[in-house]
PDB file of N, CA and C in Angstrom:
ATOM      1  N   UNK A   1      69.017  87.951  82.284  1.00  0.00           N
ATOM      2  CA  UNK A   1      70.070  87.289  83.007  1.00  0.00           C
ATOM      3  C   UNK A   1      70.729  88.293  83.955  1.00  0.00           C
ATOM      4  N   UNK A   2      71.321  87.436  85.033  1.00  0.00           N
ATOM      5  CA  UNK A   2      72.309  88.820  85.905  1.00  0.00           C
ATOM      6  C   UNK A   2      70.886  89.122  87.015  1.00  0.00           C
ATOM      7  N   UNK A   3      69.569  89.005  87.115  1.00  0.00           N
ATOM      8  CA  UNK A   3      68.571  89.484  88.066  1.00  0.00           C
ATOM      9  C   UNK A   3      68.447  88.768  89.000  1.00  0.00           C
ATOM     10  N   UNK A   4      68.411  89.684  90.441  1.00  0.00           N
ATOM     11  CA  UNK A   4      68.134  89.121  91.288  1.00  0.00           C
ATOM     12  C   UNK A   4      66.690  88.944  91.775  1.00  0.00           C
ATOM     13  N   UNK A   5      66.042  87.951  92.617  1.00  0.00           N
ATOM     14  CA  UNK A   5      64.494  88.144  92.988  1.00  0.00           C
ATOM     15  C   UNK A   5      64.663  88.871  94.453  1.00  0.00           C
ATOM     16  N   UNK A   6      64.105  89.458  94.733  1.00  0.00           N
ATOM     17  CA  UNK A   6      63.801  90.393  96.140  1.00  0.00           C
ATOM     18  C   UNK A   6      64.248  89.411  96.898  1.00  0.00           C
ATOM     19  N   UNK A   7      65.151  89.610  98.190  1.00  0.00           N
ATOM     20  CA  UNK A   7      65.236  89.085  99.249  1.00  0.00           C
ATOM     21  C   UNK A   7      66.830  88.270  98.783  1.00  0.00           C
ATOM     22  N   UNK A   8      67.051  87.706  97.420  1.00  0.00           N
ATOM     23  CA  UNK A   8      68.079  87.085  96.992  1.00  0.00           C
ATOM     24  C   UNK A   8      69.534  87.555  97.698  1.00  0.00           C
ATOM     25  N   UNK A   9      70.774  87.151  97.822  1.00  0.00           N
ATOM     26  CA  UNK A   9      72.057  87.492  98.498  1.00  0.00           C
ATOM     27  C   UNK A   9      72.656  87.630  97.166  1.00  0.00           C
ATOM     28  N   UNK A  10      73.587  89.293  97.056  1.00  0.00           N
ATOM     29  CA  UNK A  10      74.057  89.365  96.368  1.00  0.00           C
ATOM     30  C   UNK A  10      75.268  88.610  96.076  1.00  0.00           C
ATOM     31  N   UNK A  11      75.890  88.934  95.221  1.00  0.00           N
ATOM     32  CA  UNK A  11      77.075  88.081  94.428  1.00  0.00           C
ATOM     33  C   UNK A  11      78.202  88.365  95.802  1.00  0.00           C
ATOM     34  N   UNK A  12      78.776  89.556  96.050  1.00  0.00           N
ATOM     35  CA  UNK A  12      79.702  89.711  97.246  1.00  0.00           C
ATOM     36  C   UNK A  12      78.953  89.228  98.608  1.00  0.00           C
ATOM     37  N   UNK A  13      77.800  89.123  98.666  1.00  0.00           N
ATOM     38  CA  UNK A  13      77.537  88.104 100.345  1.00  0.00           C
ATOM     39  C   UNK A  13      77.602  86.949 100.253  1.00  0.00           C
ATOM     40  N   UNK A  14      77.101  86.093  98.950  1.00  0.00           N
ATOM     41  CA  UNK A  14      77.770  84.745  98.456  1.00  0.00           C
ATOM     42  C   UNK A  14      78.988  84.705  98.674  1.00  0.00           C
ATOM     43  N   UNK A  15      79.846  85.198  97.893  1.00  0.00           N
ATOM     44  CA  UNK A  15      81.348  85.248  98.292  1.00  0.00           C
ATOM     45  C   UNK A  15      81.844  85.478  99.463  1.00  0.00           C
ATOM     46  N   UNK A  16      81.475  86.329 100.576  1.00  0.00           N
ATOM     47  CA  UNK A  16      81.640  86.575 101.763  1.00  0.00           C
ATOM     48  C   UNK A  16      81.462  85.238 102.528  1.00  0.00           C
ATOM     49  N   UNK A  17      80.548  84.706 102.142  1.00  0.00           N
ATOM     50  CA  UNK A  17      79.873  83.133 102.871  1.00  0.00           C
ATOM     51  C   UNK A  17      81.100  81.863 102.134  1.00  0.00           C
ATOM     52  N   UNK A  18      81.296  81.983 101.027  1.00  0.00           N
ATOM     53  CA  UNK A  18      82.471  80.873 100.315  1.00  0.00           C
ATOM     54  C   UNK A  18      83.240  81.343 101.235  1.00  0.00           C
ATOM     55  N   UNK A  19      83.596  82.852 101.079  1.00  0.00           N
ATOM     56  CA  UNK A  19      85.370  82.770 102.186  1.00  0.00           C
ATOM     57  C   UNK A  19      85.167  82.670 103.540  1.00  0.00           C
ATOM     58  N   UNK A  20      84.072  82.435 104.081  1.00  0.00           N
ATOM     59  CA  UNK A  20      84.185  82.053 105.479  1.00  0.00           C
ATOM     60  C   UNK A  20      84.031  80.388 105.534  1.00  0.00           C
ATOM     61  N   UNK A  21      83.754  80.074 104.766  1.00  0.00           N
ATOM     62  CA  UNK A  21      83.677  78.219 104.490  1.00  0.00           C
ATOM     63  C   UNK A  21      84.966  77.830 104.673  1.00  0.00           C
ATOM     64  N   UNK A  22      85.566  78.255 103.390  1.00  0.00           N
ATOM     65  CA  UNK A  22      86.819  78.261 103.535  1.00  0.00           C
ATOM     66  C   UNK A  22      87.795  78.100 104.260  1.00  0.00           C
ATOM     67  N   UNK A  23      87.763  79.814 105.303  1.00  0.00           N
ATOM     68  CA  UNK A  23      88.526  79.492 105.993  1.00  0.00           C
ATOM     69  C   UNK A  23      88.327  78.304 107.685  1.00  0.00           C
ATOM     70  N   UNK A  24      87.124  78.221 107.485  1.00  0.00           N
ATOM     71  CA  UNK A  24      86.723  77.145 108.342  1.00  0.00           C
ATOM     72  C   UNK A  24      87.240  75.581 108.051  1.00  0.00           C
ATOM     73  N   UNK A  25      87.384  75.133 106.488  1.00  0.00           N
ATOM     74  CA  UNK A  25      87.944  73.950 105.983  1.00  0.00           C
ATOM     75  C   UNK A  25      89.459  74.279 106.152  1.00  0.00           C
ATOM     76  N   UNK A  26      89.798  75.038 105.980  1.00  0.00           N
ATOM     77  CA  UNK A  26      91.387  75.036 105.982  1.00  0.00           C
ATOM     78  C   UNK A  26      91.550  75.091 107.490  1.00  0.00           C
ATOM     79  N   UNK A  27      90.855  75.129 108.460  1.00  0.00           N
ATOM     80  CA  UNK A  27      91.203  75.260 110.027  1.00  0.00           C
ATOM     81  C   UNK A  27      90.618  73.794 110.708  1.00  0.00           C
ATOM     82  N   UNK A  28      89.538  73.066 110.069  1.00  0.00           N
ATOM     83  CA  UNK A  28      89.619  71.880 109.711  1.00  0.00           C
ATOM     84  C   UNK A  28      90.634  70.763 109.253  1.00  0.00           C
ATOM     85  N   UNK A  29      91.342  71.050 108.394  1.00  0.00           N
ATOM     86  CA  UNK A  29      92.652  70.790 107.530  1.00  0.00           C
ATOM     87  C   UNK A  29      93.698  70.499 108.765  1.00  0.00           C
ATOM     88  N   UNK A  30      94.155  71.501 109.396  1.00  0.00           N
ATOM     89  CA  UNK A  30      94.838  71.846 110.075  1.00  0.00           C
ATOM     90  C   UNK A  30      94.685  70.995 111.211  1.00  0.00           C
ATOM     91  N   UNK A  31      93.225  70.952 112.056  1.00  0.00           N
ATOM     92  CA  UNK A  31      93.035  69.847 112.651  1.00  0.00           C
ATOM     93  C   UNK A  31      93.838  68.832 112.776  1.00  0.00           C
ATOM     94  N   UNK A  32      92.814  68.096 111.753  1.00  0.00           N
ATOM     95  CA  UNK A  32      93.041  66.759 111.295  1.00  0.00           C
ATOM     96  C   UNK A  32      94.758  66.225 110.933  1.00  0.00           C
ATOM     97  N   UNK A  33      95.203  67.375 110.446  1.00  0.00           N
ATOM     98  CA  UNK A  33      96.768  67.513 110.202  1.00  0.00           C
ATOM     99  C   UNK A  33      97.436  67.007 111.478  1.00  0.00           C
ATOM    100  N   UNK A  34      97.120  68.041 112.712  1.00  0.00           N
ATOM    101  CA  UNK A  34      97.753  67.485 113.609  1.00  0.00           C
ATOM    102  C   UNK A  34      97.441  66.449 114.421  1.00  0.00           C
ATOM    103  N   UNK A  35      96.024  65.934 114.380  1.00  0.00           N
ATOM    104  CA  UNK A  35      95.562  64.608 114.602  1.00  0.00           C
ATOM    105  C   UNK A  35      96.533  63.714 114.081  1.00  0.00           C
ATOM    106  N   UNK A  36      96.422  63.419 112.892  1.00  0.00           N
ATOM    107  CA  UNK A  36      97.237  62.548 112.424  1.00  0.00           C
ATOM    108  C   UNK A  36      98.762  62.473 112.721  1.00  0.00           C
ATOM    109  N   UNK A  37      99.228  63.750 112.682  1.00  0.00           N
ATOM    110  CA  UNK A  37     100.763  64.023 113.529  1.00  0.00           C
ATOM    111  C   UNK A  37     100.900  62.721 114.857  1.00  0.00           C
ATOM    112  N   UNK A  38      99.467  63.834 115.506  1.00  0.00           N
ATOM    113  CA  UNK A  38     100.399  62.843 116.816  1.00  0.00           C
ATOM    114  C   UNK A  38      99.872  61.485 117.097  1.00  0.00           C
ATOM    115  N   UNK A  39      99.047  61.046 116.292  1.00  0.00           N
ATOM    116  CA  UNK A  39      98.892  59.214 116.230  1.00  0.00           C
ATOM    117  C   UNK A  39     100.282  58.798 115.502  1.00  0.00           C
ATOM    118  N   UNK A  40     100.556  59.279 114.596  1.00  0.00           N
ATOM    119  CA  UNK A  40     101.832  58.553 113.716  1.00  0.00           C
ATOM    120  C   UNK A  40     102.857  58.556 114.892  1.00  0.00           C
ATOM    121  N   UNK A  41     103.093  59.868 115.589  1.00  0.00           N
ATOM    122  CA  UNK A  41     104.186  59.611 116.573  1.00  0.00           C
ATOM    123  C   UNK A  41     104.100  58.865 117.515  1.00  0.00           C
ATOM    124  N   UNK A  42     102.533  58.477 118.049  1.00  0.00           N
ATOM    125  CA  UNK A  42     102.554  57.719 119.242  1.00  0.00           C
ATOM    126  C   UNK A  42     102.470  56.135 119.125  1.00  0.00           C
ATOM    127  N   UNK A  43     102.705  56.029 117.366  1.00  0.00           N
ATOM    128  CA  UNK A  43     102.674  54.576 116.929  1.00  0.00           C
ATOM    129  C   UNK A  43     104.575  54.344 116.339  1.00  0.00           C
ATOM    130  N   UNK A  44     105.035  55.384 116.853  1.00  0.00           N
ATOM    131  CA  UNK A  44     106.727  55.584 116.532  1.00  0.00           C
ATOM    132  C   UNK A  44     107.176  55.796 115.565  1.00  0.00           C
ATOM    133  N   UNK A  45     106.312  56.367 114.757  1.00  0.00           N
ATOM    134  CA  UNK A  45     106.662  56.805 112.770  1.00  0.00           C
ATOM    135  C   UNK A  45     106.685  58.504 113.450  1.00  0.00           C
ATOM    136  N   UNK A  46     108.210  58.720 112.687  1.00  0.00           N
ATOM    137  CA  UNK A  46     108.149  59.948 112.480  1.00  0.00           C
ATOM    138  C   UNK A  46     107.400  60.638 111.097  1.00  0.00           C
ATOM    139  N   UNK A  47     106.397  61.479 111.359  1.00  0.00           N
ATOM    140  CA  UNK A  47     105.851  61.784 109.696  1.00  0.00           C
ATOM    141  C   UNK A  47     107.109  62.464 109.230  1.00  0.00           C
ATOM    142  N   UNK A  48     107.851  63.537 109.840  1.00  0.00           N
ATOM    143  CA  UNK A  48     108.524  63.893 108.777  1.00  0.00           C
ATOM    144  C   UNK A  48     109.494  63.319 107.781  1.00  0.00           C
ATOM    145  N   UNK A  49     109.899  62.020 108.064  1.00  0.00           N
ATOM    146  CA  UNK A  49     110.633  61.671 107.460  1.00  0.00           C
ATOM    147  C   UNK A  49     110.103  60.758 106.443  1.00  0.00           C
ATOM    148  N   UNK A  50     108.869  60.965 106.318  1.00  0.00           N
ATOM    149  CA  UNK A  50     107.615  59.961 105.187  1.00  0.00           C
ATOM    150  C   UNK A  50     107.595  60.734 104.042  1.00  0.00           C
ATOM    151  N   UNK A  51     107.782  60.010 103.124  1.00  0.00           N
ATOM    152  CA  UNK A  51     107.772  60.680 101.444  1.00  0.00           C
ATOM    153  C   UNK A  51     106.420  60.141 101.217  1.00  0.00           C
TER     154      UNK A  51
END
């Protein structure tokens, strides 16, 4: 257990590849966040005041 086969990506370039996913979904996130912002405003709902 724990072996890699020749050519395999170690455990920290896996991880290197999750945290660039990452920060690609959370900049995604963010997007869509403000997508939705400014449809709600241009339909006259303020979001901030939405519980």
């Amino acid at each position: 257990m724990g072996r890699c086969a020749p050519g395999d990506r170690s455990i920290a370039q896996r991880l290197d590849t999750m945290e660039q996913e990452l920060g690609g979904v959370r900049q995604d996130l963010g997007d869509v966040k403000r997508l939705l912002t400014a449809v709600a405003r241009a339909q006259g709902i303020d979001p901030d005041t939405i519980s």
